[in-house]
N, C-alpha and C. Protein backbone atom coordinates (compact mmCIF):
# COMPACT_ATOMS: atom_id res chain seq x y z
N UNK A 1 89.78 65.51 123.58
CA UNK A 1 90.76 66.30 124.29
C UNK A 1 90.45 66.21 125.79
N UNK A 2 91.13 65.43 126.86
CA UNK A 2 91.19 66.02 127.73
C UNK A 2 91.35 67.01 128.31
N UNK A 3 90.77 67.24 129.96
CA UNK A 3 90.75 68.67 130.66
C UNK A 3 91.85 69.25 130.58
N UNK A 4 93.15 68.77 131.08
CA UNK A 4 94.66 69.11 130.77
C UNK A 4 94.53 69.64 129.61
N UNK A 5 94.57 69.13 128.31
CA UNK A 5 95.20 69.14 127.54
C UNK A 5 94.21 70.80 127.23
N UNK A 6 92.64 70.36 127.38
CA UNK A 6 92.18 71.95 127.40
C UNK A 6 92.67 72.77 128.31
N UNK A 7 92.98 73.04 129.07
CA UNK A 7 93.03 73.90 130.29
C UNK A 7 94.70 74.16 129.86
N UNK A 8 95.79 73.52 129.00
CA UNK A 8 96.79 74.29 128.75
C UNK A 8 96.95 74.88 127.65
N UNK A 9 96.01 74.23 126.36
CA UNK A 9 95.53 74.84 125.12
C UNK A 9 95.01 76.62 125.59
N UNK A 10 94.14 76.71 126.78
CA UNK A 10 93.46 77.39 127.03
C UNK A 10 94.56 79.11 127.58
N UNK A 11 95.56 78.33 128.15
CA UNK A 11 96.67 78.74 128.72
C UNK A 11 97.48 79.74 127.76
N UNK A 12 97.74 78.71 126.80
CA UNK A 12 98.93 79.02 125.69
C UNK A 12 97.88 79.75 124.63
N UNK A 13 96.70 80.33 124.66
CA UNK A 13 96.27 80.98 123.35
C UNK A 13 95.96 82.52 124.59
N UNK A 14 95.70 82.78 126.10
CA UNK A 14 95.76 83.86 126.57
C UNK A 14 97.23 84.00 126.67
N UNK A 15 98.30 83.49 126.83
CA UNK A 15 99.44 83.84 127.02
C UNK A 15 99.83 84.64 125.20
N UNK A 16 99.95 83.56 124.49
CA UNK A 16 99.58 84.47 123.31
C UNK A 16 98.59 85.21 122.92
N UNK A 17 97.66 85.95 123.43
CA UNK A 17 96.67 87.36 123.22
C UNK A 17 97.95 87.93 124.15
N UNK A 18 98.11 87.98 125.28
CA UNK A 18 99.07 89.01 126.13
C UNK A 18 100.27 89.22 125.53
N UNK A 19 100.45 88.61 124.94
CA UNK A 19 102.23 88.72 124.11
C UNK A 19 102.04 89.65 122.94
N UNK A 20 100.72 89.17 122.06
CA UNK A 20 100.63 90.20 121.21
C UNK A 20 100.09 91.87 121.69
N UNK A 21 99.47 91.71 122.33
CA UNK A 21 98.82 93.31 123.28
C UNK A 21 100.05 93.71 123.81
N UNK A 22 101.28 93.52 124.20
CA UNK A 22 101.99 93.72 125.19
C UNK A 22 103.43 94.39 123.53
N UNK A 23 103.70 93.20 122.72
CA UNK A 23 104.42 94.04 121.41
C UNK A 23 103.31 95.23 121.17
N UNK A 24 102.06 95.26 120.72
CA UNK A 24 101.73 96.68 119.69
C UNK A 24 102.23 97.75 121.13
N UNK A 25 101.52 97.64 122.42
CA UNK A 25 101.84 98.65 123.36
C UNK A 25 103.38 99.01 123.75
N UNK A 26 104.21 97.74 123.61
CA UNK A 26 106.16 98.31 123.09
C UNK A 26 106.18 98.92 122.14
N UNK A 27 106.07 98.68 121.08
CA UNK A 27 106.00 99.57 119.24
C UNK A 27 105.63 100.75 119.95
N UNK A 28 104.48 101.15 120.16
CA UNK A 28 104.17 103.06 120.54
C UNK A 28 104.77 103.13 121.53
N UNK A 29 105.25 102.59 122.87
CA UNK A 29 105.87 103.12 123.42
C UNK A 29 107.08 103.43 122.90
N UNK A 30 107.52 102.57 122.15
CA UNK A 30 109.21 103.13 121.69
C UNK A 30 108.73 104.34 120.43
N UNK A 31 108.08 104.31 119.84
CA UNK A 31 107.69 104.95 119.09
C UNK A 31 107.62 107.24 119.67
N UNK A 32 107.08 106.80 120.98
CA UNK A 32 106.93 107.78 121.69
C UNK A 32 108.31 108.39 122.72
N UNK A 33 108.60 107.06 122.49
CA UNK A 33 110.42 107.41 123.30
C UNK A 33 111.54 108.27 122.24
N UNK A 34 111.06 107.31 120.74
CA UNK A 34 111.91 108.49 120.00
C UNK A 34 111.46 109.63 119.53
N UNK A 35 110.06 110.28 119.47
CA UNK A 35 109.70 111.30 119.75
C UNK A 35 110.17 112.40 121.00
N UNK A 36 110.18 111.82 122.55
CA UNK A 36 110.92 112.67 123.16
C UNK A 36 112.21 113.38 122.87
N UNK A 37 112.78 111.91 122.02
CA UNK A 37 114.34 111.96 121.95
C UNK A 37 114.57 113.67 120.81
N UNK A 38 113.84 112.90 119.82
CA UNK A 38 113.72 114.60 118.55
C UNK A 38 113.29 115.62 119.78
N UNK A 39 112.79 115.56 120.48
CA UNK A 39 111.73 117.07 120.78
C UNK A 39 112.97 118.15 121.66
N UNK A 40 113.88 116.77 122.47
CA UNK A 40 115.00 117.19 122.85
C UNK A 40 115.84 117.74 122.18
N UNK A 41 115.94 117.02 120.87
CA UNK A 41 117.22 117.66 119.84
C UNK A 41 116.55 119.40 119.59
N UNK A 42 115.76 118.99 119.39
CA UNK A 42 114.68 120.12 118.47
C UNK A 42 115.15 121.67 119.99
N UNK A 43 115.28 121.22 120.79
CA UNK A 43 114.78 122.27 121.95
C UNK A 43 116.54 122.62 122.36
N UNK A 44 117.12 121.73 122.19
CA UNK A 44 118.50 121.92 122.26
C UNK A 44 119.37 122.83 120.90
N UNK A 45 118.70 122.72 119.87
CA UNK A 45 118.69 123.24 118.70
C UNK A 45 118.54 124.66 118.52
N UNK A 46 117.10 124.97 119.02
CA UNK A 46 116.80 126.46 119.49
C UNK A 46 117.65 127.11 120.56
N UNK A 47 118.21 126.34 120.98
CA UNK A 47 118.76 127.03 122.38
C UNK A 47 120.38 127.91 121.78
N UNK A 48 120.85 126.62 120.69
CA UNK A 48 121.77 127.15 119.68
C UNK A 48 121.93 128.38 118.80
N UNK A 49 120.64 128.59 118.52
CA UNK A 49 120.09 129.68 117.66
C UNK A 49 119.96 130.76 118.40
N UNK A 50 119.62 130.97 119.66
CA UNK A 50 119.21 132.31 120.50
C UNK A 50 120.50 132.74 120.41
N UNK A 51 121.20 131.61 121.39
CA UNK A 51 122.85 132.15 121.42
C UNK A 51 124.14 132.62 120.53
N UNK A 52 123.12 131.68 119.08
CA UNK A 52 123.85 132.60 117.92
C UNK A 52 123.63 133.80 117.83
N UNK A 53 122.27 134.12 117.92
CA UNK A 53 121.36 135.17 117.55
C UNK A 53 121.92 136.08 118.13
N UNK A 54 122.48 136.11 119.70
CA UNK A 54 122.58 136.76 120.73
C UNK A 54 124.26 137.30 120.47
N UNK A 55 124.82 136.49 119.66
CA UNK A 55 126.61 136.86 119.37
C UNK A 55 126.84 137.56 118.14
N UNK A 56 125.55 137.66 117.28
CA UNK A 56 125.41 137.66 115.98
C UNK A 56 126.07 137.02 115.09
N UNK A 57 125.89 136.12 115.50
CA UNK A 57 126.53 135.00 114.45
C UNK A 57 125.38 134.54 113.10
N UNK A 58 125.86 134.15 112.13
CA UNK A 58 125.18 133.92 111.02
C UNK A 58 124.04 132.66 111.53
N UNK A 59 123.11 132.88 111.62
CA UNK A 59 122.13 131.41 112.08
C UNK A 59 121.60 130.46 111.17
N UNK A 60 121.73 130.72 109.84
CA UNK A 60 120.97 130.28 108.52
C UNK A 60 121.17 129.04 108.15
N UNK A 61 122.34 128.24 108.57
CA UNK A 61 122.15 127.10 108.66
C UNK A 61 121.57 126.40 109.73
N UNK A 62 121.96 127.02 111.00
CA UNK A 62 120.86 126.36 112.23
C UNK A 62 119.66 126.19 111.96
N UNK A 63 119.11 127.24 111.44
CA UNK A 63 117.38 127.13 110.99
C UNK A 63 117.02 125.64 109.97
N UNK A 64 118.24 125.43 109.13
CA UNK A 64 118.22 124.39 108.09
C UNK A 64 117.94 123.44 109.18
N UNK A 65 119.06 123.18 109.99
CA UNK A 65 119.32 121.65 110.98
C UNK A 65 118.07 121.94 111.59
N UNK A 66 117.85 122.79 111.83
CA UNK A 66 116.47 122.52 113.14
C UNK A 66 115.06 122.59 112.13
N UNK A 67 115.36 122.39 111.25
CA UNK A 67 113.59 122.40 110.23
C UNK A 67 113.78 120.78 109.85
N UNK A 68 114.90 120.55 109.72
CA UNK A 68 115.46 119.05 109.25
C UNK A 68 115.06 118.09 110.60
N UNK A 69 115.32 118.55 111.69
CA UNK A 69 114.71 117.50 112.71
C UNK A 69 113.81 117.66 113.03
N UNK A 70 113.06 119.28 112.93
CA UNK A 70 111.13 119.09 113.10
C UNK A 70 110.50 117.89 111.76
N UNK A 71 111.50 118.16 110.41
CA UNK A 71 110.56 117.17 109.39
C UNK A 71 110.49 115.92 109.85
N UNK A 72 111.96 115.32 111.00
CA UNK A 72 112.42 114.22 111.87
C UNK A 72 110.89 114.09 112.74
N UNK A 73 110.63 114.87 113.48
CA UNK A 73 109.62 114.25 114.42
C UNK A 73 108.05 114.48 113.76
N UNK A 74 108.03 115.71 113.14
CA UNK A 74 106.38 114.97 112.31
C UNK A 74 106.68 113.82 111.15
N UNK A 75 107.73 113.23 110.99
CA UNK A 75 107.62 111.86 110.66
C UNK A 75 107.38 110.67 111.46
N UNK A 76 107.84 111.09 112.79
CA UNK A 76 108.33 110.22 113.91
C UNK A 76 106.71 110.02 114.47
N UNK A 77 106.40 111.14 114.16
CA UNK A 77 105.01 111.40 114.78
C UNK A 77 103.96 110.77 114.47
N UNK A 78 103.95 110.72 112.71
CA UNK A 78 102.75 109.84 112.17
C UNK A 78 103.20 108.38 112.11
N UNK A 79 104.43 107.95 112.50
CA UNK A 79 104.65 106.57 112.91
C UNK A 79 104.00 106.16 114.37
N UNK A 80 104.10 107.14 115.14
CA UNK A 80 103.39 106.41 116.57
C UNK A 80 102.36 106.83 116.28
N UNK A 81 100.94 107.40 115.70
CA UNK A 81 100.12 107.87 115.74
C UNK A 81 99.27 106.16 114.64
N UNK A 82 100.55 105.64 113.63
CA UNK A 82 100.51 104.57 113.33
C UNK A 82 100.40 102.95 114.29
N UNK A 83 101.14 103.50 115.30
CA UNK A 83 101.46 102.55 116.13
C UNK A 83 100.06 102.32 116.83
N UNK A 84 99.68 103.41 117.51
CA UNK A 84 98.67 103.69 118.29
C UNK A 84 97.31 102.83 117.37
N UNK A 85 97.37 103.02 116.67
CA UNK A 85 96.12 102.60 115.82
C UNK A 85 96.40 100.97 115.76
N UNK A 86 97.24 100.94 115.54
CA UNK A 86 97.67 99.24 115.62
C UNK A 86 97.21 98.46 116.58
N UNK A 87 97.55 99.18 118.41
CA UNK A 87 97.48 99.07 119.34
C UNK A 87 95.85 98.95 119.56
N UNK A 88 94.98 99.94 119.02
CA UNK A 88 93.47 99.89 118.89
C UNK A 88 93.13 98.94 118.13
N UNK A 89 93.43 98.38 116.98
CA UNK A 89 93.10 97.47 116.39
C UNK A 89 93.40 95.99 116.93
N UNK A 90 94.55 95.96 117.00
CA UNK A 90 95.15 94.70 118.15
C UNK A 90 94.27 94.22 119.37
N UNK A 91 93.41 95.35 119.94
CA UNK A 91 92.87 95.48 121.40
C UNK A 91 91.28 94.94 120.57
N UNK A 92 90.51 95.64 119.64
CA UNK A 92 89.78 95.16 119.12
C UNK A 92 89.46 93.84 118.40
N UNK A 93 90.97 92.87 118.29
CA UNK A 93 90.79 91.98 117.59
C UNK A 93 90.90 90.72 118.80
N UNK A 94 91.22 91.41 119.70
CA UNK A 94 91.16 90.27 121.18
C UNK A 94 89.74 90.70 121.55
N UNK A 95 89.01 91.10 121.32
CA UNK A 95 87.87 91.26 122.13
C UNK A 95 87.75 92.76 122.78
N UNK A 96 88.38 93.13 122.87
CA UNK A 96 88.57 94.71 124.25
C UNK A 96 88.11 95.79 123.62
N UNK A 97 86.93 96.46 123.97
CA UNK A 97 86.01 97.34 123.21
C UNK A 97 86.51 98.84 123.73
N UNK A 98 86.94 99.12 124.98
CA UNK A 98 86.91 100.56 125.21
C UNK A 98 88.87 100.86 125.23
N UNK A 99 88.26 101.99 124.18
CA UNK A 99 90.27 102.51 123.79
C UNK A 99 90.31 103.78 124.77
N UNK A 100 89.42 104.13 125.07
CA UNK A 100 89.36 105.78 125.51
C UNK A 100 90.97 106.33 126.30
N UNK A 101 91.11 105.00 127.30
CA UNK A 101 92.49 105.37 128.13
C UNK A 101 93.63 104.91 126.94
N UNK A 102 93.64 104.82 125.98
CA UNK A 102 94.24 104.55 125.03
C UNK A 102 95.13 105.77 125.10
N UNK A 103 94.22 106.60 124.89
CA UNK A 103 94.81 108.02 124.15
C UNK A 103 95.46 109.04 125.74
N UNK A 104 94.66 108.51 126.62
CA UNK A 104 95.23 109.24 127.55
C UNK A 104 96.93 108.72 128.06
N UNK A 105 96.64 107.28 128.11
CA UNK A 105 97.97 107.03 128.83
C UNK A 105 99.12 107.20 127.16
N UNK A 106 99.28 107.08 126.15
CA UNK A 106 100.13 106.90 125.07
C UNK A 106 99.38 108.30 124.49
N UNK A 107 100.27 109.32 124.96
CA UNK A 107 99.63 111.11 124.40
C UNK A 107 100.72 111.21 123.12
N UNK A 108 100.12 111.78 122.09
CA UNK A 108 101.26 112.23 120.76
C UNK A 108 101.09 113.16 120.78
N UNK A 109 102.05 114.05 120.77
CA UNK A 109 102.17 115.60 120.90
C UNK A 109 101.90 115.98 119.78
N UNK A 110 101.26 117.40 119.61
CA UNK A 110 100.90 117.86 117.91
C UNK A 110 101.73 117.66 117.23
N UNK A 111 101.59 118.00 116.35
CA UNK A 111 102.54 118.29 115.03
C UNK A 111 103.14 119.59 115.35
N UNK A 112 104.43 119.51 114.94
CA UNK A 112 105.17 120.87 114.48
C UNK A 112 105.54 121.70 113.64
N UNK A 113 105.17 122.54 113.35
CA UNK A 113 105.63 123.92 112.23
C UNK A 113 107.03 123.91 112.32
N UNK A 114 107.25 124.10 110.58
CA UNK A 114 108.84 124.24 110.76
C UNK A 114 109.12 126.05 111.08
N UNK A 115 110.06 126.30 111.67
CA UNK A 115 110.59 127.80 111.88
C UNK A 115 111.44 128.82 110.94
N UNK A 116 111.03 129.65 110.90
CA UNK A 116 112.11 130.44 110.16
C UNK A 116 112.79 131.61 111.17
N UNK A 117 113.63 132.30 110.55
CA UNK A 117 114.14 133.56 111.15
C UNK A 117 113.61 134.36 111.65
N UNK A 118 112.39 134.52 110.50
CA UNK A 118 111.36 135.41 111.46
C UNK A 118 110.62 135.45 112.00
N UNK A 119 110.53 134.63 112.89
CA UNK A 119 109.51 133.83 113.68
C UNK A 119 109.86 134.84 115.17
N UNK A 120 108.56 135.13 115.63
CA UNK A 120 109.29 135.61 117.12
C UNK A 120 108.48 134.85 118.14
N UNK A 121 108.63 133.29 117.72
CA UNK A 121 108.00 132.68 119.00
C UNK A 121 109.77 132.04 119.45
N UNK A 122 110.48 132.60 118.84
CA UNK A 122 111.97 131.81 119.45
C UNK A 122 111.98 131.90 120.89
């Protein structure tokens, strides 16, 4: 093998490590984008419920829809929490030993309790 031919071999296997590091870190990021997206529904949801609450309107199905999109994001949740691990493993299989900023820059918000009526953290 010539130098060329090493030196673009050499090229085309870091360009592919960066391509693969660069998909797992898209996957959790989108992963974490549709998490915002629920947390929004979820908060827009409650906002529905006060104002029922507040007209006295019957709320008992709101509580349904809004337990139905918390089950939405602690699903959503252990998919990027999936992702993330991917992303650590991916980073470990190129060589790259420290994840620590892993967790700082790609944050997964806890898990959520579903709500009921009588909840007075509304």
């Amino acid at each position: 093998m010539t130098k060329d031919e090493l030196e673009k071999t050499q090229e085309e296997i870091l360009r592919e490590r960066a391509d693969v590091l660069s998909r797992a870190g898209k996957s959790l990021s989108d992963a974490l984008e549709r998490l915002e997206e629920i947390e929004k529904s979820i908060h827009a949801k409650l906002g529905i419920i006060r104002n029922a609450q507040k007209h006295g309107i019957d709320d008992a199905p709101l509580y349904h829809d809004l337990n139905k999109e918390i089950k939405s994001f602690n699903l959503a949740r252990k998919h990027a929490e999936l992702r993330r691990y991917y992303l650590i493993v991916t980073r470990e299989a190129l060589g790259l030993r420290r994840h620590t900023w892993v967790e700082d820059v790609y944050k997964i918000p806890p898990r959520r309790r579903e709500i009921s009526r009588h909840d007075e953290s509304l």
